[in-house]
Structure formats: C-alpha cells, structure tokens
PDB file of N, CA and C in Angstrom:
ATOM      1  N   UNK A   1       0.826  -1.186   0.000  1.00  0.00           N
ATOM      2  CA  UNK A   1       0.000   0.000   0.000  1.00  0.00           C
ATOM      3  C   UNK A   1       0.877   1.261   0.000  1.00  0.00           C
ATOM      4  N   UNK A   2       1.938   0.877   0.675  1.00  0.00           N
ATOM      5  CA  UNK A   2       2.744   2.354   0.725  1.00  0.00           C
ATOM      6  C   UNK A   2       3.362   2.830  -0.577  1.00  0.00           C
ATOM      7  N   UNK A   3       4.007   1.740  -0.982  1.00  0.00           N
ATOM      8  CA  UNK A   3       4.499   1.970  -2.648  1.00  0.00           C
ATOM      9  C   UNK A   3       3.591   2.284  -3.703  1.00  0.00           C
ATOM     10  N   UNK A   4       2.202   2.133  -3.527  1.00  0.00           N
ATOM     11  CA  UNK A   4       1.479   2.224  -4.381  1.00  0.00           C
ATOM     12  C   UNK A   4       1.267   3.944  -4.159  1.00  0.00           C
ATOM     13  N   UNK A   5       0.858   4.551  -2.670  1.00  0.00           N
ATOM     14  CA  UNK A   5       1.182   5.863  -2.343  1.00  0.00           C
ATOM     15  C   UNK A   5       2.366   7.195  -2.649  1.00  0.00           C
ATOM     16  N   UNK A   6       3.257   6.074  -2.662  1.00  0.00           N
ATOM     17  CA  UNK A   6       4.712   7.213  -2.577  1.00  0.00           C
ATOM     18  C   UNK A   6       4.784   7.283  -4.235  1.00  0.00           C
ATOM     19  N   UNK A   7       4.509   5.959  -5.519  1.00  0.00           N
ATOM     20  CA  UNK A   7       4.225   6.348  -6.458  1.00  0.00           C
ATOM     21  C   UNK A   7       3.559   7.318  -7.334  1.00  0.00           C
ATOM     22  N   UNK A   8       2.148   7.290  -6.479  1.00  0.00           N
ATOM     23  CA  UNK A   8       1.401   8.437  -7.191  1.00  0.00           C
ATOM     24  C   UNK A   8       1.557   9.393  -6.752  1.00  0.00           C
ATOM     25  N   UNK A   9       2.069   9.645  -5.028  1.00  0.00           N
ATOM     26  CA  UNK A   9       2.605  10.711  -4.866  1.00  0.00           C
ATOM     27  C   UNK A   9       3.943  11.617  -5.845  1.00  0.00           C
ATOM     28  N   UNK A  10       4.543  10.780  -6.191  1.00  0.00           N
ATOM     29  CA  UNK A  10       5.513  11.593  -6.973  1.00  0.00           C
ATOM     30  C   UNK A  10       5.234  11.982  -8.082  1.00  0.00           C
ATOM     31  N   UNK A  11       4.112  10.719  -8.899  1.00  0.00           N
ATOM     32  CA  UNK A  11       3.124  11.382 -10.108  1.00  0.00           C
ATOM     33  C   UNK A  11       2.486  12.421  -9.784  1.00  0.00           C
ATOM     34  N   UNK A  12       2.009  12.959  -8.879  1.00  0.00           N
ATOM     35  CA  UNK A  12       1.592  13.879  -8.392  1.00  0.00           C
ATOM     36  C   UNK A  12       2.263  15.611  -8.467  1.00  0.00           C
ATOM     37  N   UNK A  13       3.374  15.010  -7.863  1.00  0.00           N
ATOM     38  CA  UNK A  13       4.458  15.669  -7.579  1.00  0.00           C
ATOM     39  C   UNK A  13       4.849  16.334  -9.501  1.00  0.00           C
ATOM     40  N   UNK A  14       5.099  15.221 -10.221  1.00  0.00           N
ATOM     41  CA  UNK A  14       5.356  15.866 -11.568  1.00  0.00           C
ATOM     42  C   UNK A  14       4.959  16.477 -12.211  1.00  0.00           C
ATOM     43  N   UNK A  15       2.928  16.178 -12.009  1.00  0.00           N
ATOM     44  CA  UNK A  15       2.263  17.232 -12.756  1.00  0.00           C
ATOM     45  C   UNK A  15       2.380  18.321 -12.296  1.00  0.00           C
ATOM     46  N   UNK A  16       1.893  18.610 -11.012  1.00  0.00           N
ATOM     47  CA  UNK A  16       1.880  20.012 -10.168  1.00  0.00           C
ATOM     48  C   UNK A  16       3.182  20.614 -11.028  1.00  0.00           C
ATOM     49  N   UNK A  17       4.348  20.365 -11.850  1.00  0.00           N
ATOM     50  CA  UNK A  17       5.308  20.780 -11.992  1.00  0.00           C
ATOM     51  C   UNK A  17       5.028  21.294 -13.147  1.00  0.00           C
ATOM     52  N   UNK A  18       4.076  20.488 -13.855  1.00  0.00           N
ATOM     53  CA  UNK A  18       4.615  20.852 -15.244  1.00  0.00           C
ATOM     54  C   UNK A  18       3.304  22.201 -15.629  1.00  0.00           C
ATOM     55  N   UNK A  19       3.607  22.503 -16.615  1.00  0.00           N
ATOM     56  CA  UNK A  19       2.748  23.505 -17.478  1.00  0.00           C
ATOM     57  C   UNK A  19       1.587  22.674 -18.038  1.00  0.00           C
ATOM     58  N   UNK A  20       0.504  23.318 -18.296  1.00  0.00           N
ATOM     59  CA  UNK A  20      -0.566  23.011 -18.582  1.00  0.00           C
ATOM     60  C   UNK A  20      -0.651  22.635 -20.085  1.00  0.00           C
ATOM     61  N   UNK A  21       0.189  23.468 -20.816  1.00  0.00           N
ATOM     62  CA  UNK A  21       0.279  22.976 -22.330  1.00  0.00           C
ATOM     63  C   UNK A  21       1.153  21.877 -22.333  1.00  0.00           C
ATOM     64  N   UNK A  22       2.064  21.402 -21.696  1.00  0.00           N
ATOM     65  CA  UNK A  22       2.903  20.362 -22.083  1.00  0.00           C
ATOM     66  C   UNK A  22       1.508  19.413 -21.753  1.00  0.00           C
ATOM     67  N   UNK A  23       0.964  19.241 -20.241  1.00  0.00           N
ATOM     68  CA  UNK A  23      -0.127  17.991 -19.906  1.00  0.00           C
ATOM     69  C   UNK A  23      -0.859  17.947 -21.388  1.00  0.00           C
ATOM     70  N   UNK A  24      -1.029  18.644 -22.364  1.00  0.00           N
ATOM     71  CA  UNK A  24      -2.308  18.231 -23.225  1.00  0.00           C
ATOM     72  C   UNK A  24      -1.272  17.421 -24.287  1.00  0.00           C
ATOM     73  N   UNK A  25      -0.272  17.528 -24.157  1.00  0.00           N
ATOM     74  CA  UNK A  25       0.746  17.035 -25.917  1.00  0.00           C
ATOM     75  C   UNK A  25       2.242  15.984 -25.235  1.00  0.00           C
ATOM     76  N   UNK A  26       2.331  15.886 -23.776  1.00  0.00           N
ATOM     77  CA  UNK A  26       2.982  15.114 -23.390  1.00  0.00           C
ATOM     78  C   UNK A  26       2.921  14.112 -22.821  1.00  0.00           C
ATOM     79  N   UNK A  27       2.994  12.841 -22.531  1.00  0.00           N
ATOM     80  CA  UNK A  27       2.657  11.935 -20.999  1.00  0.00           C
ATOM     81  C   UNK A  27       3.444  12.673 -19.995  1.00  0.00           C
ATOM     82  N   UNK A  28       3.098  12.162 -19.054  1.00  0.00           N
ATOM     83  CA  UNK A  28       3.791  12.282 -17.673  1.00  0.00           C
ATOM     84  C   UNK A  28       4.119  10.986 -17.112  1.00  0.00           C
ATOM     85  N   UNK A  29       4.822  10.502 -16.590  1.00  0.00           N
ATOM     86  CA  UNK A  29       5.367   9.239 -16.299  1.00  0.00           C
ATOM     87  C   UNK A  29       6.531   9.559 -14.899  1.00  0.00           C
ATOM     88  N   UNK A  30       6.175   8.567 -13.946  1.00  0.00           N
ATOM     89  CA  UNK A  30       7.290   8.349 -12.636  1.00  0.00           C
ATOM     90  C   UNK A  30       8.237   7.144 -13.742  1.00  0.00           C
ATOM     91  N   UNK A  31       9.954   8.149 -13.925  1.00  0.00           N
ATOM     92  CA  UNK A  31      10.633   7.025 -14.859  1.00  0.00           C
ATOM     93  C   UNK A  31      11.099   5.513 -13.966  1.00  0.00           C
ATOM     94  N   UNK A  32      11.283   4.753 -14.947  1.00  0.00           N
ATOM     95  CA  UNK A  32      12.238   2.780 -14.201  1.00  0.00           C
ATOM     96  C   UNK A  32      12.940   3.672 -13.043  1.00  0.00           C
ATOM     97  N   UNK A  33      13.868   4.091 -13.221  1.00  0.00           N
ATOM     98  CA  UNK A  33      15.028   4.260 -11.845  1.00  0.00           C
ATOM     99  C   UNK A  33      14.302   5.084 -10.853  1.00  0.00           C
ATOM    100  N   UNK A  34      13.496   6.045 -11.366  1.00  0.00           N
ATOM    101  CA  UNK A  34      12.544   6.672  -9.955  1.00  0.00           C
ATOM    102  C   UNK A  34      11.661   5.577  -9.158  1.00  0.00           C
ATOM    103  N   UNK A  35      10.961   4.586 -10.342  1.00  0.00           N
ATOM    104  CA  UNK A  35      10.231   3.935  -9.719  1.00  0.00           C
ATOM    105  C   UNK A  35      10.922   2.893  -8.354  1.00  0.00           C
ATOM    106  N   UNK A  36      12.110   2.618  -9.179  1.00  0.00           N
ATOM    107  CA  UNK A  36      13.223   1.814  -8.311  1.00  0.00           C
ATOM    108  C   UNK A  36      13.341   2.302  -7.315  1.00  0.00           C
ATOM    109  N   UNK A  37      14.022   3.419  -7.049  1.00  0.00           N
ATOM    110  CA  UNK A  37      14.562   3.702  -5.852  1.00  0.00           C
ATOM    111  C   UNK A  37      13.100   4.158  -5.001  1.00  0.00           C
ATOM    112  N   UNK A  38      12.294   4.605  -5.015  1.00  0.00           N
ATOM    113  CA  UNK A  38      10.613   4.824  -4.450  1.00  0.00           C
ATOM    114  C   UNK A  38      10.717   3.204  -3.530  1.00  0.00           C
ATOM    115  N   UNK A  39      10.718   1.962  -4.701  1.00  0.00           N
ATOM    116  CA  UNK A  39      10.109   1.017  -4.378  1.00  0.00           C
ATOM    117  C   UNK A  39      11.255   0.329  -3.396  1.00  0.00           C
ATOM    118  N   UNK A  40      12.689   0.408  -3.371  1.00  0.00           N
ATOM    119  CA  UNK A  40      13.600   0.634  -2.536  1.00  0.00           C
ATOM    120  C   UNK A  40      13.556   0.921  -0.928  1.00  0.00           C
ATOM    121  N   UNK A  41      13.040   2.270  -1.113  1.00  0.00           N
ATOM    122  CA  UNK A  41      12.838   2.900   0.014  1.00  0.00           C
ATOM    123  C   UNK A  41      11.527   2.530   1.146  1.00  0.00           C
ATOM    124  N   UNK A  42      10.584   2.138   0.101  1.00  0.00           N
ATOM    125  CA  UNK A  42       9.892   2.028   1.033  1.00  0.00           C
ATOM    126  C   UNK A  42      10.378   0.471   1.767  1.00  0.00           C
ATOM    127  N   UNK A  43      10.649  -0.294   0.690  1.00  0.00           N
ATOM    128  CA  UNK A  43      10.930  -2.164   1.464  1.00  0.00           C
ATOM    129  C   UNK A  43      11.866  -1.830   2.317  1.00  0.00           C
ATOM    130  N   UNK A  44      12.569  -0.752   2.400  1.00  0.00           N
ATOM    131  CA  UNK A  44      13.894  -0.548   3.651  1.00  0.00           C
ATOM    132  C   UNK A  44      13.244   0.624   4.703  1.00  0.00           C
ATOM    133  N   UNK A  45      11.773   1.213   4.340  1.00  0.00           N
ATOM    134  CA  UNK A  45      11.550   1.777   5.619  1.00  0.00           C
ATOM    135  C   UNK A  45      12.208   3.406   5.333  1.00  0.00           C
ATOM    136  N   UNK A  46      12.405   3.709   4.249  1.00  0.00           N
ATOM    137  CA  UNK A  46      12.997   5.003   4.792  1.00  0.00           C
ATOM    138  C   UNK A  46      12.475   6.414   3.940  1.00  0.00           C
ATOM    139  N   UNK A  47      12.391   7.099   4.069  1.00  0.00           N
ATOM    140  CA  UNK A  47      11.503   7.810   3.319  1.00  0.00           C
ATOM    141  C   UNK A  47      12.159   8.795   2.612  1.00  0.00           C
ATOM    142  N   UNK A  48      13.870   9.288   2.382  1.00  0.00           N
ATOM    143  CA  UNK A  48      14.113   9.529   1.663  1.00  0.00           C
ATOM    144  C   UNK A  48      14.092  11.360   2.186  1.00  0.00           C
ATOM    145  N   UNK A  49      14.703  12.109   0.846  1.00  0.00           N
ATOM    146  CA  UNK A  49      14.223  13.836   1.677  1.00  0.00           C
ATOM    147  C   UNK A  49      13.362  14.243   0.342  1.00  0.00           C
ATOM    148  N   UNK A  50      12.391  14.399   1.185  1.00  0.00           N
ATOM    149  CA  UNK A  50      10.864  14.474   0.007  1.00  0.00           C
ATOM    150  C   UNK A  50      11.010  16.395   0.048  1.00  0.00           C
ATOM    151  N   UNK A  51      11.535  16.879   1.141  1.00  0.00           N
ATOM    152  CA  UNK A  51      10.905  18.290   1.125  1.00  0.00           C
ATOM    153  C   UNK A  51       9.867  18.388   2.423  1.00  0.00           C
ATOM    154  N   UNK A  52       9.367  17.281   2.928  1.00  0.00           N
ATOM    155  CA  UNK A  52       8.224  17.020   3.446  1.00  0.00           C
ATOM    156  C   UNK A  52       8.864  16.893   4.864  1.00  0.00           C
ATOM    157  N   UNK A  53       7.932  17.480   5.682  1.00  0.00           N
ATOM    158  CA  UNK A  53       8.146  17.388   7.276  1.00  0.00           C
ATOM    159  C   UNK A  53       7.558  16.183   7.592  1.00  0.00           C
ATOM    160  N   UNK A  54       8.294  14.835   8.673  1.00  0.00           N
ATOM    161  CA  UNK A  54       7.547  13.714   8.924  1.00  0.00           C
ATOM    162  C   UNK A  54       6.449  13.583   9.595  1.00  0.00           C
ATOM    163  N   UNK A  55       5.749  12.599   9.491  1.00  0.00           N
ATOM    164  CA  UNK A  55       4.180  12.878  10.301  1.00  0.00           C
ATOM    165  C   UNK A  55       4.552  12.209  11.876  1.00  0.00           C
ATOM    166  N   UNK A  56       3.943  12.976  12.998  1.00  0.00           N
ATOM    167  CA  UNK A  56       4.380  12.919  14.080  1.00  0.00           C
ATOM    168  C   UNK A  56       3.369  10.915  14.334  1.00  0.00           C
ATOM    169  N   UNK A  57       4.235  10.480  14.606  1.00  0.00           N
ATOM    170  CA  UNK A  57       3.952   9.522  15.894  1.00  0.00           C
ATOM    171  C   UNK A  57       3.070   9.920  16.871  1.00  0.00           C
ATOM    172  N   UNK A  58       1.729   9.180  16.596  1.00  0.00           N
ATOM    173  CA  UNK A  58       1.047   9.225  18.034  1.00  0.00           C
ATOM    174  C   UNK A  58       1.446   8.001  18.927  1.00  0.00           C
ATOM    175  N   UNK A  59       1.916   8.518  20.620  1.00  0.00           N
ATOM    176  CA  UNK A  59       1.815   8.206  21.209  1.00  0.00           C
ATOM    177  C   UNK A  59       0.884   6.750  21.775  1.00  0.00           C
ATOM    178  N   UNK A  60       0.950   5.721  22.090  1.00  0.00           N
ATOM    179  CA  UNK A  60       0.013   4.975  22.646  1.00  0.00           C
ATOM    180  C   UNK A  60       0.026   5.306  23.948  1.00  0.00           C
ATOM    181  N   UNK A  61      -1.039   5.003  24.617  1.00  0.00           N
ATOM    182  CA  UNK A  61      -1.134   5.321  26.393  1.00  0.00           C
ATOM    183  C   UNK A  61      -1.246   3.905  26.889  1.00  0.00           C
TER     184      UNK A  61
END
C-alpha cells in the first residue's frame, strides 16, 4: 500500500510541476530508476528527503 502511495505521490508531484500545455501534448510518467529507488525505500523503511516534514507519531497510552 505504501508503494502504491509514494508512487502516485511523486506522479503527483510531476504534474503540479509541469505547465498546462505540455499535460495536453505530453505523458507524464514516474521514470524505471525513480520507480526503483521509491520502491527501494519504502521495502527498507525510509523515506528519503521528500521536502516534506515527517508525520508525528502518536503516542500509545
């Protein structure tokens, strides 16, 4: 589930990037070696530096 997340997250991540005329005349694609190292990271647990502040740990009582 997580790899399937951190994938489209970065698809995500590419459009937000691109221009609106390229989306109508280009694909967008997460490339082989992005997908690799994504799918990497998550089987080792590590999340890599996204830019992103980590989500806090709740506590159990």
């Amino acid at each position: 589930m997580r790899l399937a997340h951190d994938l489209f997250r970065e698809l995500n991540s590419q459009l937000d990037k691109a221009p609106a005329s390229q989306l109508l005349r280009t694909r967008i694609s997460v490339s082989a070696p992005r997908k690799a190292l994504i799918a990497a990271r998550v089987l080792l647990g590590t999340r890599g530096t996204t830019g992103r502040k980590p989500r806090m740990e709740v506590a159990s009582r």
